[in-house]
Protein backbone atom coordinates (compact mmCIF):
# COMPACT_ATOMS: atom_id res chain seq x y z
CA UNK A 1 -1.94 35.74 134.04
CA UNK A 2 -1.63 35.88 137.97
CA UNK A 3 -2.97 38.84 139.81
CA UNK A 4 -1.16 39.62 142.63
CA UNK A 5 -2.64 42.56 145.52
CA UNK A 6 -0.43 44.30 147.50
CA UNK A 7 -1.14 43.77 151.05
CA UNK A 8 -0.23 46.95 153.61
CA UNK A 9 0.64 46.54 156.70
CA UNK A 10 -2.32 46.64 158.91
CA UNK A 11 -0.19 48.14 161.74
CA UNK A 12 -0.20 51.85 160.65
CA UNK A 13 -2.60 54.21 159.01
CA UNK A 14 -2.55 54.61 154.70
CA UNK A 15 0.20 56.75 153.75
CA UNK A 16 -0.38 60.12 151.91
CA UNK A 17 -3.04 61.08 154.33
CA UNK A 18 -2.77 63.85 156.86
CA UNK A 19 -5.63 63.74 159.27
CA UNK A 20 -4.07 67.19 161.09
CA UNK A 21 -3.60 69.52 158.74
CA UNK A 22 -6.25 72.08 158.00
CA UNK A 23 -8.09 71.83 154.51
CA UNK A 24 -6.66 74.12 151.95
CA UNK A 25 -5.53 72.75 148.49
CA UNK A 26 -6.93 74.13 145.06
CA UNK A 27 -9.75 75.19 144.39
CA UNK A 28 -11.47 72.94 141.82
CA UNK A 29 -14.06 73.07 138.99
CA UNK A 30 -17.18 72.14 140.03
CA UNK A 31 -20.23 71.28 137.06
CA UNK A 32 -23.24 70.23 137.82
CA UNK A 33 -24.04 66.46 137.55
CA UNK A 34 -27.07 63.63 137.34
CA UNK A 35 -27.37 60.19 137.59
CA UNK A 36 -25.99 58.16 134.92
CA UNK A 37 -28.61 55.41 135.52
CA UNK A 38 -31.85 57.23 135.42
CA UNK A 39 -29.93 60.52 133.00
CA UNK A 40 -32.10 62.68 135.97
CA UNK A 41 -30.62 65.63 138.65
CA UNK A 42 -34.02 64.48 140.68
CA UNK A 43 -32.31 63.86 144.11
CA UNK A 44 -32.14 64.60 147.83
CA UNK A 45 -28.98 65.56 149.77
CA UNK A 46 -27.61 62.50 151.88
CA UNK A 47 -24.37 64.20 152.71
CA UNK A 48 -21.76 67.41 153.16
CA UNK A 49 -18.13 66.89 153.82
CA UNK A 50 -14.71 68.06 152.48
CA UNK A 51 -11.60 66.26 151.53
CA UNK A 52 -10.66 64.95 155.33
CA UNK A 53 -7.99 62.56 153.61
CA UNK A 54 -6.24 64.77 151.99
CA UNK A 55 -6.89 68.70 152.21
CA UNK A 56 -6.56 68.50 148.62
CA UNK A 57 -9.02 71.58 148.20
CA UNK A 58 -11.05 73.90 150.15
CA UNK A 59 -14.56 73.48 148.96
CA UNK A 60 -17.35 71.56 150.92
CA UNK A 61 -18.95 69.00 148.52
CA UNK A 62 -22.72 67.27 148.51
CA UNK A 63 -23.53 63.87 148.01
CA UNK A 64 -26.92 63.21 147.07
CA UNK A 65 -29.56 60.48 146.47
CA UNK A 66 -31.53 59.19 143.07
CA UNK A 67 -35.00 59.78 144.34
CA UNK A 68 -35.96 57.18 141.33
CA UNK A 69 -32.89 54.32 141.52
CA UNK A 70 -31.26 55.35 144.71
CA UNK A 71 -27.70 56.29 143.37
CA UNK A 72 -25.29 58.59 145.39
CA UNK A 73 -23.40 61.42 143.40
CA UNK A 74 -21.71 64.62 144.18
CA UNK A 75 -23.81 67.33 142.44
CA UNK A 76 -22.15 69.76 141.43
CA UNK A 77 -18.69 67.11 141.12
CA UNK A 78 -15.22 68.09 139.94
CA UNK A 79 -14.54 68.32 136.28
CA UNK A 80 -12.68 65.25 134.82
CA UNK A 81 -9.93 66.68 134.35
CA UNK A 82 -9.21 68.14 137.81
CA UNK A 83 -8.36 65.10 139.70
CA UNK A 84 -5.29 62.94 139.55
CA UNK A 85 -6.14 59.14 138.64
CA UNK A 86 -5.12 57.34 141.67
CA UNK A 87 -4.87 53.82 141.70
CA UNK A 88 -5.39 52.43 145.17
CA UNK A 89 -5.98 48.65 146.60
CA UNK A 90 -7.42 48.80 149.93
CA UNK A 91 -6.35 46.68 152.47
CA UNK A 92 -9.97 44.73 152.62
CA UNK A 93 -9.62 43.77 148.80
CA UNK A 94 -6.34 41.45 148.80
CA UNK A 95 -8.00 38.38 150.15
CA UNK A 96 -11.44 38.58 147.93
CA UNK A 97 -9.51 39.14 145.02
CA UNK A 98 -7.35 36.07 145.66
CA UNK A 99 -10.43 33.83 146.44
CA UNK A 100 -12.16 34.93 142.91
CA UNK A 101 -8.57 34.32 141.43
CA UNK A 102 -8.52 30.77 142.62
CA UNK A 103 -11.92 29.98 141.22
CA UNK A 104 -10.77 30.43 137.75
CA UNK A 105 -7.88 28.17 137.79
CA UNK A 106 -3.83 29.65 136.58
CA UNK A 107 -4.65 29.31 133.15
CA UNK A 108 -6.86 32.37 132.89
CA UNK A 109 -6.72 35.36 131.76
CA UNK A 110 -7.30 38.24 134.31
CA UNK A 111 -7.14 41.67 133.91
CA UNK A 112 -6.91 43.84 137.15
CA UNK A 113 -8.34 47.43 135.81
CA UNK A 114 -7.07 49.92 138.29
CA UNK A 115 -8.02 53.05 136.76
CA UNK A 116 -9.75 53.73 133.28
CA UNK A 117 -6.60 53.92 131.74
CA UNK A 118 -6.28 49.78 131.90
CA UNK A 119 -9.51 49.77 130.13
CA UNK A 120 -7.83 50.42 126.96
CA UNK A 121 -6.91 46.97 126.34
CA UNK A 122 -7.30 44.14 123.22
CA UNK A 123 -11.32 43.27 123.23
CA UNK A 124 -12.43 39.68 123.86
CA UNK A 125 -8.94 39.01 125.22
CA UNK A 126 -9.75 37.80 129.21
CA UNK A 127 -11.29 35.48 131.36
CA UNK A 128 -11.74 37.96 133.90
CA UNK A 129 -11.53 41.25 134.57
CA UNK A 130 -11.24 42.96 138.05
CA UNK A 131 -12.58 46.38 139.12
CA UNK A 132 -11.23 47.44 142.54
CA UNK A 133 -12.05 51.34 143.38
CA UNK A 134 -12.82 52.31 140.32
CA UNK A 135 -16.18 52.69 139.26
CA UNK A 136 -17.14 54.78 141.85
CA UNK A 137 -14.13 57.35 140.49
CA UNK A 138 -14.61 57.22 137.18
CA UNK A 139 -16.69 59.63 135.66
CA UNK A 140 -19.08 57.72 133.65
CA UNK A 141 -19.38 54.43 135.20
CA UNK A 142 -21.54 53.49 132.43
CA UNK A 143 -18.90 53.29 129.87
CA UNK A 144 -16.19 51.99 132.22
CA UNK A 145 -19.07 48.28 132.29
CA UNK A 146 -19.62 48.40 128.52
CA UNK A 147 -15.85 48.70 128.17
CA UNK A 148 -15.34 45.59 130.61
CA UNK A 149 -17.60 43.67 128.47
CA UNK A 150 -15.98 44.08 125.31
CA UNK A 151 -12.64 43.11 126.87
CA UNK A 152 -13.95 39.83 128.18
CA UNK A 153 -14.83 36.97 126.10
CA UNK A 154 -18.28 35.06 125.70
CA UNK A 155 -19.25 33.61 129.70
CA UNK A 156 -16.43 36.27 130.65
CA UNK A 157 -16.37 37.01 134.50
CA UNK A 158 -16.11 40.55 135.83
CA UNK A 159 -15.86 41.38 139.81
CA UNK A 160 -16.46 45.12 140.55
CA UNK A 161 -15.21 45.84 144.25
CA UNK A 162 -17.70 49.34 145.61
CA UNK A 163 -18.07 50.62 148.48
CA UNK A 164 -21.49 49.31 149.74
CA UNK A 165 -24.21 52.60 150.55
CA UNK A 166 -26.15 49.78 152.28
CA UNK A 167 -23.36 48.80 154.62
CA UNK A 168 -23.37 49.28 158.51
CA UNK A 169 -20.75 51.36 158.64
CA UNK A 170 -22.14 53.89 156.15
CA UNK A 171 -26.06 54.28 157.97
CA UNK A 172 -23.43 55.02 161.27
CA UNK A 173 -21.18 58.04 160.19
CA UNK A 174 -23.92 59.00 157.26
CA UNK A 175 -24.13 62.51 156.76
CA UNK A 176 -20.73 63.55 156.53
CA UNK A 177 -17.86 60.89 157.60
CA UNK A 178 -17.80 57.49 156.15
CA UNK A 179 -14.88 57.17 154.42
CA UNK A 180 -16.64 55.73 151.51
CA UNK A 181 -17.49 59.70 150.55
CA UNK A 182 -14.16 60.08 149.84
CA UNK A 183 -14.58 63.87 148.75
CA UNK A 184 -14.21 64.56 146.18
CA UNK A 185 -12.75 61.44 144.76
CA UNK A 186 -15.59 59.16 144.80
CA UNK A 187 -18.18 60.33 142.06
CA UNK A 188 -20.55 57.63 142.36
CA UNK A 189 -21.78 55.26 145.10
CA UNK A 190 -24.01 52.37 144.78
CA UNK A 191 -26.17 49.43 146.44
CA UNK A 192 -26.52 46.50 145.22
CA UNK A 193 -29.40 47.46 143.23
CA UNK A 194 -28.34 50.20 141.43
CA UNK A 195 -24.90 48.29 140.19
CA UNK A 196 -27.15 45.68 139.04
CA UNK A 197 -29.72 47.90 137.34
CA UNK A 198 -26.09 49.37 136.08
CA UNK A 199 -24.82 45.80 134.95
CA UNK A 200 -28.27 45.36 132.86
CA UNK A 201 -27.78 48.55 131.29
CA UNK A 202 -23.54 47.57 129.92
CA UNK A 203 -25.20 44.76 128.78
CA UNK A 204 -24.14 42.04 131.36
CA UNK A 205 -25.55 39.18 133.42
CA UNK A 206 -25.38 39.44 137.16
CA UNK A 207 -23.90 36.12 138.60
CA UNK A 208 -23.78 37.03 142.40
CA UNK A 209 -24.21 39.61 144.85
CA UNK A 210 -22.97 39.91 148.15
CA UNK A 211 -21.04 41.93 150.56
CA UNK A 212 -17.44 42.13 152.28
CA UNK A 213 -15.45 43.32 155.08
CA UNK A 214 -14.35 46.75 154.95
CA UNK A 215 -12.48 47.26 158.75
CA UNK A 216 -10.92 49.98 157.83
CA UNK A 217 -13.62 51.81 156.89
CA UNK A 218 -14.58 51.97 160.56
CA UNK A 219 -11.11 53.31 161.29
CA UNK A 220 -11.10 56.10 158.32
CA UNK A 221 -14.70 57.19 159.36
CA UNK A 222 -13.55 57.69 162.69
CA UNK A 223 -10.48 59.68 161.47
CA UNK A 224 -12.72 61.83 159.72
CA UNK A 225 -14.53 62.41 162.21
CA UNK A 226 -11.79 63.29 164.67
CA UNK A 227 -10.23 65.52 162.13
CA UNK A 228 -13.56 67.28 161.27
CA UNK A 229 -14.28 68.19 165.08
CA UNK A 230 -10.80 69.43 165.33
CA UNK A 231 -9.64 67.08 168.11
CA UNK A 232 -6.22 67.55 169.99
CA UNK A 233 -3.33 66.12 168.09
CA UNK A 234 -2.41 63.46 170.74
CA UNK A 235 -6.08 62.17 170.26
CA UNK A 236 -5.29 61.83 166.33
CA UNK A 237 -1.47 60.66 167.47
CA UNK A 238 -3.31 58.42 169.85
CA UNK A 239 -5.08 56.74 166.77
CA UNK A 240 -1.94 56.24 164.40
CA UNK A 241 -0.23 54.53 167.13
CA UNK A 242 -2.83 52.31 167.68
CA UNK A 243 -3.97 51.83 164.46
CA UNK A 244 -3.39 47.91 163.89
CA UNK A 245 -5.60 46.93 167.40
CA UNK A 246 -8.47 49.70 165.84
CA UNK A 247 -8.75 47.50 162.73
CA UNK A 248 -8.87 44.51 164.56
CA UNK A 249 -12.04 45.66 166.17
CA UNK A 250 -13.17 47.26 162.69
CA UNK A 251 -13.05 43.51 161.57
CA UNK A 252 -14.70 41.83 164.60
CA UNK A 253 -17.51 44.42 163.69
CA UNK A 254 -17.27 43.59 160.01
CA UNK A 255 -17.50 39.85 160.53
CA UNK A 256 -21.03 40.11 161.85
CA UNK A 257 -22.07 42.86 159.72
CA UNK A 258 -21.58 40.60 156.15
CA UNK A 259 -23.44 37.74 157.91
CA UNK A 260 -25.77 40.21 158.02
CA UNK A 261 -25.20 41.28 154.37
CA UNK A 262 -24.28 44.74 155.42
CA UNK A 263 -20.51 45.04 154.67
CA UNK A 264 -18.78 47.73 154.02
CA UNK A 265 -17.15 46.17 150.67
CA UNK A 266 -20.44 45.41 147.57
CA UNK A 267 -19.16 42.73 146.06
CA UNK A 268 -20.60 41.87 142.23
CA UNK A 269 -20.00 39.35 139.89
CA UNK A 270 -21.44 39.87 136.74
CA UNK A 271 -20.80 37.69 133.09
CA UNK A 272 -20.21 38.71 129.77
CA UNK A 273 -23.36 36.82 127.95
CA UNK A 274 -22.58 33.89 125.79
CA UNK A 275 -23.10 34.81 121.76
């Protein structure tokens, strides 16, 4: 099976995302949450932003921080049920995904799990699964890496694709901006410890841990935080029209920030254990 990434066009901004309108939406059901790695609500807030993508609602929602393992998870966070599954490939993932693709040779077997929908798939069936923006939407990431494990076979590779809570980008627009929030749509946010403590948990073998360019993170976060201070539009116009020169500078940063092993992107491989 070939897995093939769509690649945008790095010369305009993500469509479906309207940095000027004012944030309105739905209101949605909130419940209150904990972390799925220590099963405790013992946290501190790290965060308090709305849905700057996409005005999809009108509520303000907080991030906060396992106090024991260091997760971030909105608390309260919408009910299951209340958000569309979206099924999105950043621009950052194409060329990571086609380097761990090459390593296995065209024989394999990949499966590219997009949403938790894809998890629902024959069991001991692949070589390798992908996970690109998903575990930190799903609702109980826990299940989503048992469920990758039973679709791979014995010495099975998985490669989950996060947002890194470590990276660079996210210690410079913490507190309410970095796009890797992505309120309300991203449930759960991780460093590289707490995916591995994760990993251990599903029942699989960390192989390697590192992290990856995210440019346009840099880009989104300052979006956000344009749109949040309620900027002129020609300063947001200003921004679209230059967006492909912005992420060439959100990549010059992002070089030197993974040789510093703070990228935006937390890259994990982890194995199915041989039986």
């Amino acid at each position: 099976m070939t897995v093939t990434a769509p690649d945008a066009s790095p010369s305009s901004p993500p469509e479906g995302n309207g940095p000027t309108s004012s944030v309105g939406g739905v209101p949605l059901v909130l419940l209150p949450s904990r972390c799925f790695v220590c099963n405790d609500d013992d946290a501190e807030p790290v965060a308090v932003g709305q849905d700057f993508d996409c005005s999809s609602s009108p509520e303000t929602f907080l991030a906060v921080r396992c106090r024991r393992c260091g997760l971030v998870y909105l608390n309260p966070a919408p009910a299951p049920s209340e958000l569309e599954p979206t099924h999105l490939l950043g621009r950052d993932l194409g060329r990571e995904i086609a380097r761990f693709c090459q390593r296995l040779g065209d024989s394999a077997r990949i499966l590219h799990v997009r949403g938790v929908e894809d998890l629902d798939h024959p069991r001991n069936a692949y070589d390798a699964v992908l996970l690109t923006n998903v575990l930190e939407r799903v609702d109980d990431p826990l299940s989503a890496l048992k469920a990758t494990k039973q679709l791979l076979q014995p010495d099975g590779l998985a490669l989950i694709i996060t947002p890194n809570t470590e990276a660079t980008v996210c210690r410079v627009f913490q507190g309410r901006h970095w796009s890797g929030y992505n309120f309300p749509r991203h449930r759960n946010l991780f460093c590289a410890q707490v995916l591995g403590q994760a990993a251990r948990m599903a029942g699989l073998e960390i192989v390697s841990v590192r992290t990856g360019g995210a440019a346009e993170a840099w880009v989104l976060s300052v979006r956000n935080t344009m749109t949040d201070w309620r900027l002129p539009h020609w300063a947001l116009a200003t921004l679209n029209r230059t967006w492909g020169a912005a992420l060439m500078a959100g990549k010059a940063i992002e070089w030197w920030q993974q040789l510093r092993g703070k990228g935006g992107l937390l890259l994990t491989t982890l194995r199915r254990p041989a039986e």
